[in-house]
PDB file of N, CA and C in Angstrom:
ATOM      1  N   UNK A   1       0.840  -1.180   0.000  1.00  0.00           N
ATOM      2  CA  UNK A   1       0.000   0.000   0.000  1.00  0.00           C
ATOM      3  C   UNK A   1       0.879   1.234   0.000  1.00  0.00           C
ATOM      4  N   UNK A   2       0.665   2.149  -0.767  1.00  0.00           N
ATOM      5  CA  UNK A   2       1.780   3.071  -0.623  1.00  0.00           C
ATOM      6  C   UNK A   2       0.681   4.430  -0.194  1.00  0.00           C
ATOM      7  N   UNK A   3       1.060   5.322   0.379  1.00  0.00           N
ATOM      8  CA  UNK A   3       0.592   6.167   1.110  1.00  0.00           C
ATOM      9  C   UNK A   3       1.560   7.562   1.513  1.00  0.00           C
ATOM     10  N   UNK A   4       0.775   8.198   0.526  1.00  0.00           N
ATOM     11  CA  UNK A   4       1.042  10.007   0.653  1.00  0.00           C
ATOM     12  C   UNK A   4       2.102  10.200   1.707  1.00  0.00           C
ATOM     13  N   UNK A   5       3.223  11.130   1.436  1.00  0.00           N
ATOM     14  CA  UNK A   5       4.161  11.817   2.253  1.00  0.00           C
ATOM     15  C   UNK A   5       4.498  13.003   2.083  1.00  0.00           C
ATOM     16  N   UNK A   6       4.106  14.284   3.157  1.00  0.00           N
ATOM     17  CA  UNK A   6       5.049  15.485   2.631  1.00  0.00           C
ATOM     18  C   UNK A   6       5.970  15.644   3.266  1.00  0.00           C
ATOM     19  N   UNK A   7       7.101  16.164   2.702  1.00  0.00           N
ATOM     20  CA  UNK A   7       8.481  16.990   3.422  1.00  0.00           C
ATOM     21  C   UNK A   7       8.344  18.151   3.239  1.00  0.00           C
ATOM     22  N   UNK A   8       8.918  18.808   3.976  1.00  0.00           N
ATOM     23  CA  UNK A   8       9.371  19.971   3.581  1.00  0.00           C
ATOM     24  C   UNK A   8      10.613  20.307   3.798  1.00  0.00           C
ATOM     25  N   UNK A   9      11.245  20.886   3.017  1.00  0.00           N
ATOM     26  CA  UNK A   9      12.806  21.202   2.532  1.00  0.00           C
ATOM     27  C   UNK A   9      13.246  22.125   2.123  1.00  0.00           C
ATOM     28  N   UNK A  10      14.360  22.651   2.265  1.00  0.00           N
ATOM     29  CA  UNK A  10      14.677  23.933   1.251  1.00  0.00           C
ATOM     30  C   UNK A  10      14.324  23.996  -0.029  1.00  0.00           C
ATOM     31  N   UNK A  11      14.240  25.185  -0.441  1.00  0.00           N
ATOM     32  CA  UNK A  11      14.028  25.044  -1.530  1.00  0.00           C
ATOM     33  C   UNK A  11      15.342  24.919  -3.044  1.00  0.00           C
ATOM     34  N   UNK A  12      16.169  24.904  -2.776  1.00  0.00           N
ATOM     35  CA  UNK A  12      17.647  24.646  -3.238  1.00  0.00           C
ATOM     36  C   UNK A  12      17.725  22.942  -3.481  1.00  0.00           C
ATOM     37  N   UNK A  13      17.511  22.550  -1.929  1.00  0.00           N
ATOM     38  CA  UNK A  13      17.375  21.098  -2.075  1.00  0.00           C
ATOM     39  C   UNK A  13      16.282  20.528  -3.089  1.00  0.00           C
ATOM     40  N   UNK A  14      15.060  20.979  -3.287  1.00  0.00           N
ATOM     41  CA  UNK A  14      14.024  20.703  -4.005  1.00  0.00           C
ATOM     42  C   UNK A  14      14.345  20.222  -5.392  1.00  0.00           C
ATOM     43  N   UNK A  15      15.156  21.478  -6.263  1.00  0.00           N
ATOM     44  CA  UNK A  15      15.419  22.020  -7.045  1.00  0.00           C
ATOM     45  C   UNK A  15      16.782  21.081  -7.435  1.00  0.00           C
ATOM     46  N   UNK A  16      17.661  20.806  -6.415  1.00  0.00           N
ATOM     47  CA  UNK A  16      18.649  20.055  -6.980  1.00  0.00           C
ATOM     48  C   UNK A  16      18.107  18.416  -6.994  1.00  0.00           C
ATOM     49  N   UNK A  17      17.146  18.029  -6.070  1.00  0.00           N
ATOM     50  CA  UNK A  17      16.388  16.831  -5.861  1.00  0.00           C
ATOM     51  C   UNK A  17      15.843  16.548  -7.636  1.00  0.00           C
ATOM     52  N   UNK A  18      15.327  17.466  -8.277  1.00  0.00           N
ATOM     53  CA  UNK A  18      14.457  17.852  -9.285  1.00  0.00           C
ATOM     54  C   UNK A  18      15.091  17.613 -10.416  1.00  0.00           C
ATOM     55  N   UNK A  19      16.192  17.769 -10.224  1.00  0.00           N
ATOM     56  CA  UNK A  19      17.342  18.032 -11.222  1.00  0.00           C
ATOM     57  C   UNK A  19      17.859  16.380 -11.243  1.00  0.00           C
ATOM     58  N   UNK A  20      18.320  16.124 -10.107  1.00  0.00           N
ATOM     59  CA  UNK A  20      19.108  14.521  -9.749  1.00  0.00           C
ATOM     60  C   UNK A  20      17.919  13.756 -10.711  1.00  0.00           C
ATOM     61  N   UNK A  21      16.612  13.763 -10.436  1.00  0.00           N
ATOM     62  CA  UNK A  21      15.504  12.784 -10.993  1.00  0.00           C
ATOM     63  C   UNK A  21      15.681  12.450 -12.012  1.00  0.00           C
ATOM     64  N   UNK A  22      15.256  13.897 -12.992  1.00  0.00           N
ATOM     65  CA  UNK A  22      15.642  13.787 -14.711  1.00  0.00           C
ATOM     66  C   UNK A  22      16.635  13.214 -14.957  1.00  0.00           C
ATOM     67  N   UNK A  23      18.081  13.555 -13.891  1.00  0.00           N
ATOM     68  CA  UNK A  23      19.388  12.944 -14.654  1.00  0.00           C
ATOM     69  C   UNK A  23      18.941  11.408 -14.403  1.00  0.00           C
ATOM     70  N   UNK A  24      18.274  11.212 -13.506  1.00  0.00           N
ATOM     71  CA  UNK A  24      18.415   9.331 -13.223  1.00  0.00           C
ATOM     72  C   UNK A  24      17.681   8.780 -13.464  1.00  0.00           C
ATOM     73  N   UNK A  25      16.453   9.399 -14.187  1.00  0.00           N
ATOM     74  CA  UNK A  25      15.522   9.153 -14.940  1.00  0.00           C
ATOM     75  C   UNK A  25      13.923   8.114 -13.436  1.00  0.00           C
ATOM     76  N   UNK A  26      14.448   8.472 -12.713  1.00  0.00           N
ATOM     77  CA  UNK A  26      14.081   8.521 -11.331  1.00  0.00           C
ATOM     78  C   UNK A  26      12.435   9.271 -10.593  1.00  0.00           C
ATOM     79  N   UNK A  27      11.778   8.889 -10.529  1.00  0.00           N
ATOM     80  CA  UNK A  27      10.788   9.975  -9.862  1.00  0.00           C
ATOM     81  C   UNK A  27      11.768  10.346  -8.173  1.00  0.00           C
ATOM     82  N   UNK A  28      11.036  11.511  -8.175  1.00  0.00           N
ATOM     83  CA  UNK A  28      11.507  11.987  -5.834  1.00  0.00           C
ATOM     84  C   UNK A  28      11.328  10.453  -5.559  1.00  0.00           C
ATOM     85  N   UNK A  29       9.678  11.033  -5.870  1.00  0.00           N
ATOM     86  CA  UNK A  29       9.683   9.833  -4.300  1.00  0.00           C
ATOM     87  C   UNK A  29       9.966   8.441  -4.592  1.00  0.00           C
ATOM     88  N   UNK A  30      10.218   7.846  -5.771  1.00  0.00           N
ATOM     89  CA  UNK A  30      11.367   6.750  -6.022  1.00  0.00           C
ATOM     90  C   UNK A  30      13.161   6.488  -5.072  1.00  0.00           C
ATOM     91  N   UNK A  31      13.201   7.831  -5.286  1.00  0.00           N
ATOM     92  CA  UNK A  31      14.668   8.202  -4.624  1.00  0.00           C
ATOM     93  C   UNK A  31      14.305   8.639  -3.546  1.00  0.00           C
ATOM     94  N   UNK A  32      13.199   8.918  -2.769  1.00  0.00           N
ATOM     95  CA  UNK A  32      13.451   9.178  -1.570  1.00  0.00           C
ATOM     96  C   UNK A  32      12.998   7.728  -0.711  1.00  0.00           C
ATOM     97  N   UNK A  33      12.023   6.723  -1.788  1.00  0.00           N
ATOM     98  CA  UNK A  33      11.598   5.414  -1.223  1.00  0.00           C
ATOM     99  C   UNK A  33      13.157   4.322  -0.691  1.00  0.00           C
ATOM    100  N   UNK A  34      13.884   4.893  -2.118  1.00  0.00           N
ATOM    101  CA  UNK A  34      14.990   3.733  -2.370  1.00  0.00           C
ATOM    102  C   UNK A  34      16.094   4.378  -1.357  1.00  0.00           C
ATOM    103  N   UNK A  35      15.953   5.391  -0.226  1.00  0.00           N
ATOM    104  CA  UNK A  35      16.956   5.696   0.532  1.00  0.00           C
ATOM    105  C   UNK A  35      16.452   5.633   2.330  1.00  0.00           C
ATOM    106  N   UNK A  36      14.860   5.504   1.900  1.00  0.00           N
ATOM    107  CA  UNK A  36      14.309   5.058   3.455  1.00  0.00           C
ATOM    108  C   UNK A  36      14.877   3.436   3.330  1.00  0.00           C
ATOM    109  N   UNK A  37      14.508   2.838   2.279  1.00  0.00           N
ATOM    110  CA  UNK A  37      14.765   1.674   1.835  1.00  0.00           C
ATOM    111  C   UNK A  37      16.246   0.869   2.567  1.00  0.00           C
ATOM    112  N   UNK A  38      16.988   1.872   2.140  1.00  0.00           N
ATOM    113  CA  UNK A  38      18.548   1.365   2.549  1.00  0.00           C
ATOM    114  C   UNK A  38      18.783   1.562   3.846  1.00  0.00           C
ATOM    115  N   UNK A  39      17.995   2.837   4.262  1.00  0.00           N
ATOM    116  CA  UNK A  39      17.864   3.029   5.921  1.00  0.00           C
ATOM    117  C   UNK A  39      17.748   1.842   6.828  1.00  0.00           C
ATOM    118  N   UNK A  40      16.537   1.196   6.367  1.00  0.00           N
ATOM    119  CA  UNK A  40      15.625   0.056   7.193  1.00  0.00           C
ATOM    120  C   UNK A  40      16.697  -1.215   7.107  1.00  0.00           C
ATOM    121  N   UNK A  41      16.908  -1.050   5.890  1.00  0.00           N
ATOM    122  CA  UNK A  41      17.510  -2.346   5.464  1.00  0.00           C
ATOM    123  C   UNK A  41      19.040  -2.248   6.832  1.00  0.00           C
ATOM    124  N   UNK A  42      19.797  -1.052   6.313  1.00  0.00           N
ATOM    125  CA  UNK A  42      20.792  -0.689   7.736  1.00  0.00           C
ATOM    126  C   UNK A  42      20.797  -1.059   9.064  1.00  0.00           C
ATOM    127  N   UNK A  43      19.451  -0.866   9.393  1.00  0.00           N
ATOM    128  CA  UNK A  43      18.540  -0.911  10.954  1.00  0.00           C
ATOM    129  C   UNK A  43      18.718  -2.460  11.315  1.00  0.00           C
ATOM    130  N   UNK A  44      18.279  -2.966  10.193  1.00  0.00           N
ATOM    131  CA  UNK A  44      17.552  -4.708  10.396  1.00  0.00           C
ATOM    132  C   UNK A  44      18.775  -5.903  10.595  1.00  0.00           C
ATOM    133  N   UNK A  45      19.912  -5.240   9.536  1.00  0.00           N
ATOM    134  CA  UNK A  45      21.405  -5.913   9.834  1.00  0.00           C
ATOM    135  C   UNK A  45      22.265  -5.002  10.095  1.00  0.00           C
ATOM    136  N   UNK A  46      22.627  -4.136  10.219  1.00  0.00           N
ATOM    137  CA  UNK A  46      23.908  -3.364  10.234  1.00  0.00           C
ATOM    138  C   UNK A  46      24.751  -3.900   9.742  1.00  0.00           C
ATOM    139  N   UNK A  47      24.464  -4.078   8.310  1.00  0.00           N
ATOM    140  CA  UNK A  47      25.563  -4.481   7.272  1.00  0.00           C
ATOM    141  C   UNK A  47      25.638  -3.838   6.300  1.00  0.00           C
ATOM    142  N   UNK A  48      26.856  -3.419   5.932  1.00  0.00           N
ATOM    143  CA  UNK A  48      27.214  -2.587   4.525  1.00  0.00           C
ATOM    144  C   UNK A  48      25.434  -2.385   3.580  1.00  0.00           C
ATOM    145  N   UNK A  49      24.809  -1.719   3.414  1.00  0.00           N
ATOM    146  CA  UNK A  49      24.025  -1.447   2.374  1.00  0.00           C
ATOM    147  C   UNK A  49      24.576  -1.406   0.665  1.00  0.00           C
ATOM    148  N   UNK A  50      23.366  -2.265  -0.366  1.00  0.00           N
ATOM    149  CA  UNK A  50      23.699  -2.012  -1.535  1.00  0.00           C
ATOM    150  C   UNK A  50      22.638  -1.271  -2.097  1.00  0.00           C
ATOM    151  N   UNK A  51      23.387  -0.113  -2.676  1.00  0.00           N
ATOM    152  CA  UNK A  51      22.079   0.382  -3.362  1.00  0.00           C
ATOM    153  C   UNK A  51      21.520  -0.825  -4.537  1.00  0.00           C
ATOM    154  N   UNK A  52      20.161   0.010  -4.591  1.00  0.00           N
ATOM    155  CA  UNK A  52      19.456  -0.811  -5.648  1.00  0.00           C
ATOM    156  C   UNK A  52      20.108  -1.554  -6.961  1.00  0.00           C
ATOM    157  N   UNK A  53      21.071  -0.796  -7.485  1.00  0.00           N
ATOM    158  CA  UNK A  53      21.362  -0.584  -8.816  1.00  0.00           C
ATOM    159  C   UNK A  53      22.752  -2.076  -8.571  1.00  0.00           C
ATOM    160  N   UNK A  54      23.152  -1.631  -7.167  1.00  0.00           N
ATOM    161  CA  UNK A  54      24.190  -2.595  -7.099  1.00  0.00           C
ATOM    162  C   UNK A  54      23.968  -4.299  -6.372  1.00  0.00           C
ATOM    163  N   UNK A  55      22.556  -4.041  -5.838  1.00  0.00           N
ATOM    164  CA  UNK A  55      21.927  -5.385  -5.301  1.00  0.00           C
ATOM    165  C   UNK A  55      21.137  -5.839  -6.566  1.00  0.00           C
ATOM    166  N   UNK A  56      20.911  -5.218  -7.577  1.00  0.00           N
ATOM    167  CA  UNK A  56      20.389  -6.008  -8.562  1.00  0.00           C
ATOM    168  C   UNK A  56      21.824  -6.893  -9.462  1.00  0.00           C
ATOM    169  N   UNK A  57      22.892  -5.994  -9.265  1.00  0.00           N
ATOM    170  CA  UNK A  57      23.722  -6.884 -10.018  1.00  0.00           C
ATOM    171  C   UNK A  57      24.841  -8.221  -9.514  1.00  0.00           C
ATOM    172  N   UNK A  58      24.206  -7.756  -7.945  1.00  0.00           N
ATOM    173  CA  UNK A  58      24.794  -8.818  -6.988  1.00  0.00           C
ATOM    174  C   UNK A  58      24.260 -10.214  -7.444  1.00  0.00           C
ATOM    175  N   UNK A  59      25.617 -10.740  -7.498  1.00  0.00           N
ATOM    176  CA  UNK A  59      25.565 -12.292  -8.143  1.00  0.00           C
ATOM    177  C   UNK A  59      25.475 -12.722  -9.413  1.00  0.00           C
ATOM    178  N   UNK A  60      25.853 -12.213 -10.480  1.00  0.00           N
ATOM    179  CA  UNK A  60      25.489 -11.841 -11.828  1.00  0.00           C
ATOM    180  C   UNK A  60      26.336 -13.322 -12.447  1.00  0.00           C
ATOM    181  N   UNK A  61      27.324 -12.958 -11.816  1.00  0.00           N
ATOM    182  CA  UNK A  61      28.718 -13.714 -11.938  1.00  0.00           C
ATOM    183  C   UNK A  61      29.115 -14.987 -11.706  1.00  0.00           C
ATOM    184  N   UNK A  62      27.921 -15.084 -10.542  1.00  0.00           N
ATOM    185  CA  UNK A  62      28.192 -16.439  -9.658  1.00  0.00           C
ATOM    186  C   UNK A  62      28.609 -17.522 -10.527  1.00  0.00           C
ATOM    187  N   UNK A  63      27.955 -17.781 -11.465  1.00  0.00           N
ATOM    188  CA  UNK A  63      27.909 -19.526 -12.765  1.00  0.00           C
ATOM    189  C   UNK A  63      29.047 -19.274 -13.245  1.00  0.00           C
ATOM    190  N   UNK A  64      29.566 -18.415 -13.966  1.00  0.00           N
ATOM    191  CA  UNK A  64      30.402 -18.143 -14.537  1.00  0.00           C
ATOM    192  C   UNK A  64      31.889 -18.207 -14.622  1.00  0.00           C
ATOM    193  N   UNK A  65      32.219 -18.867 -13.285  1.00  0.00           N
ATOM    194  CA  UNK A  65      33.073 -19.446 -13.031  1.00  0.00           C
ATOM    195  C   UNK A  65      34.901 -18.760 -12.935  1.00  0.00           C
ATOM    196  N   UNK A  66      34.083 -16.650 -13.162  1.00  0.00           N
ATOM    197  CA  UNK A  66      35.103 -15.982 -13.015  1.00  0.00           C
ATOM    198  C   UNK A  66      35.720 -15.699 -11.226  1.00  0.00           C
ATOM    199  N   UNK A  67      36.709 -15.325 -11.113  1.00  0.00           N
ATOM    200  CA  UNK A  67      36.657 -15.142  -9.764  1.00  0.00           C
ATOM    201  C   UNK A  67      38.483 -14.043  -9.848  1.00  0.00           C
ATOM    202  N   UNK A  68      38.470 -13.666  -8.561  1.00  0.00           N
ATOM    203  CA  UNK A  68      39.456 -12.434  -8.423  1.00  0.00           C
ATOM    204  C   UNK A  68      40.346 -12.770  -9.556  1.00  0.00           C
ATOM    205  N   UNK A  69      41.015 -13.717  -9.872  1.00  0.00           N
ATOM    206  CA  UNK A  69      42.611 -13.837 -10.178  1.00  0.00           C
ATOM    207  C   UNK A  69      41.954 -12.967 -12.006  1.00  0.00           C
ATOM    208  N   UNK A  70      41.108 -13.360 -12.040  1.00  0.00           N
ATOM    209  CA  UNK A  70      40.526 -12.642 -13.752  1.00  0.00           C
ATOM    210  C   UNK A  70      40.337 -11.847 -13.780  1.00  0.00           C
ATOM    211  N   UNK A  71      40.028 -10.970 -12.401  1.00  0.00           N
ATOM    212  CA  UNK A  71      40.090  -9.499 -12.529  1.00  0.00           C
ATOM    213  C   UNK A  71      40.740  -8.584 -12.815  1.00  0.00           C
ATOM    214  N   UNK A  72      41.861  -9.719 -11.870  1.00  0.00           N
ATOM    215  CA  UNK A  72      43.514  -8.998 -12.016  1.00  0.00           C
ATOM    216  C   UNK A  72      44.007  -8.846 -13.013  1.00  0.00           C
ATOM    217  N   UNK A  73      44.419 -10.125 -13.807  1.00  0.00           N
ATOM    218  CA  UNK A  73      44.630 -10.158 -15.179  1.00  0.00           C
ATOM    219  C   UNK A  73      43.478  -9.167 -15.909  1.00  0.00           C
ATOM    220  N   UNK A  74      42.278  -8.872 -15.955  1.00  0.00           N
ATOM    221  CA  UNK A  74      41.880  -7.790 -16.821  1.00  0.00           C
ATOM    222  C   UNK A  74      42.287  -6.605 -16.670  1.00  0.00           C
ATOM    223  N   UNK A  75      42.608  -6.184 -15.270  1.00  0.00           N
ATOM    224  CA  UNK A  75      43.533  -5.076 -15.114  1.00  0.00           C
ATOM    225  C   UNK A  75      44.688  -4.640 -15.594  1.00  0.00           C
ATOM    226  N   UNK A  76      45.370  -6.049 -15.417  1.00  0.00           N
ATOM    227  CA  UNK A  76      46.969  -5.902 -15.925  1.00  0.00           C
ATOM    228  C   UNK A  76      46.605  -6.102 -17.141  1.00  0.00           C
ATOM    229  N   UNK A  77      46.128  -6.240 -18.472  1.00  0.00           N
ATOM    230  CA  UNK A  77      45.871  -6.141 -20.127  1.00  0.00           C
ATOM    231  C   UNK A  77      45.647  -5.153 -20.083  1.00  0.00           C
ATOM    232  N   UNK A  78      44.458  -4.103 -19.799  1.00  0.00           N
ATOM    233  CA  UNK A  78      43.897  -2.936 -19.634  1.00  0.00           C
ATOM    234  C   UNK A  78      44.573  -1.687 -19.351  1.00  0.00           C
ATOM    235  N   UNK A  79      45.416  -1.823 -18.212  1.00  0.00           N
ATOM    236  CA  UNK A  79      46.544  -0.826 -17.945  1.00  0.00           C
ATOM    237  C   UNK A  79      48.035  -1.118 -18.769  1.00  0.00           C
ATOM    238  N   UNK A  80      48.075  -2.192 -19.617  1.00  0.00           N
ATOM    239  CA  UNK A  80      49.363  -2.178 -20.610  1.00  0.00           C
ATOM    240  C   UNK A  80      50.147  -1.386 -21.102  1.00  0.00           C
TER     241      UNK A  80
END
């Protein structure tokens, strides 16, 4: 059930809030859901938080059978 919230805030903050959205293609209260979000989540374990963007890509990898030493080596090709 989602249910109405007002803040009130500067108006600077508003405005740069307003601005962040468009760039992230984001509604507010998306970004203000997905940061109570990480709050709670904080509260419940006090463990490192992932944002959204980075708990969706958590585990991507797992099958794949890559692991640190391939990282390295992509580093060391990359920085050649």
């Amino acid at each position: 059930m989602n249910t109405k919230l007002t803040l009130r805030m500067d108006d600077s903050l508003i405005e740069s809030a307003k601005h962040y959205s468009a760039r992230s293609g984001k509604s507010v209260s998306q970004i203000v859901a997905d940061y109570f979000t990480m709050i709670k989540n904080e509260e419940l374990d006090n463990r490192e938080v992932l944002t959204p963007a980075v708990r969706a890509l958590k585990g991507v990898l797992a099958d794949t059978g890559a692991d640190e030493s391939d990282y390295f080596k992509y580093l060391e090709e990359k920085h050649l």
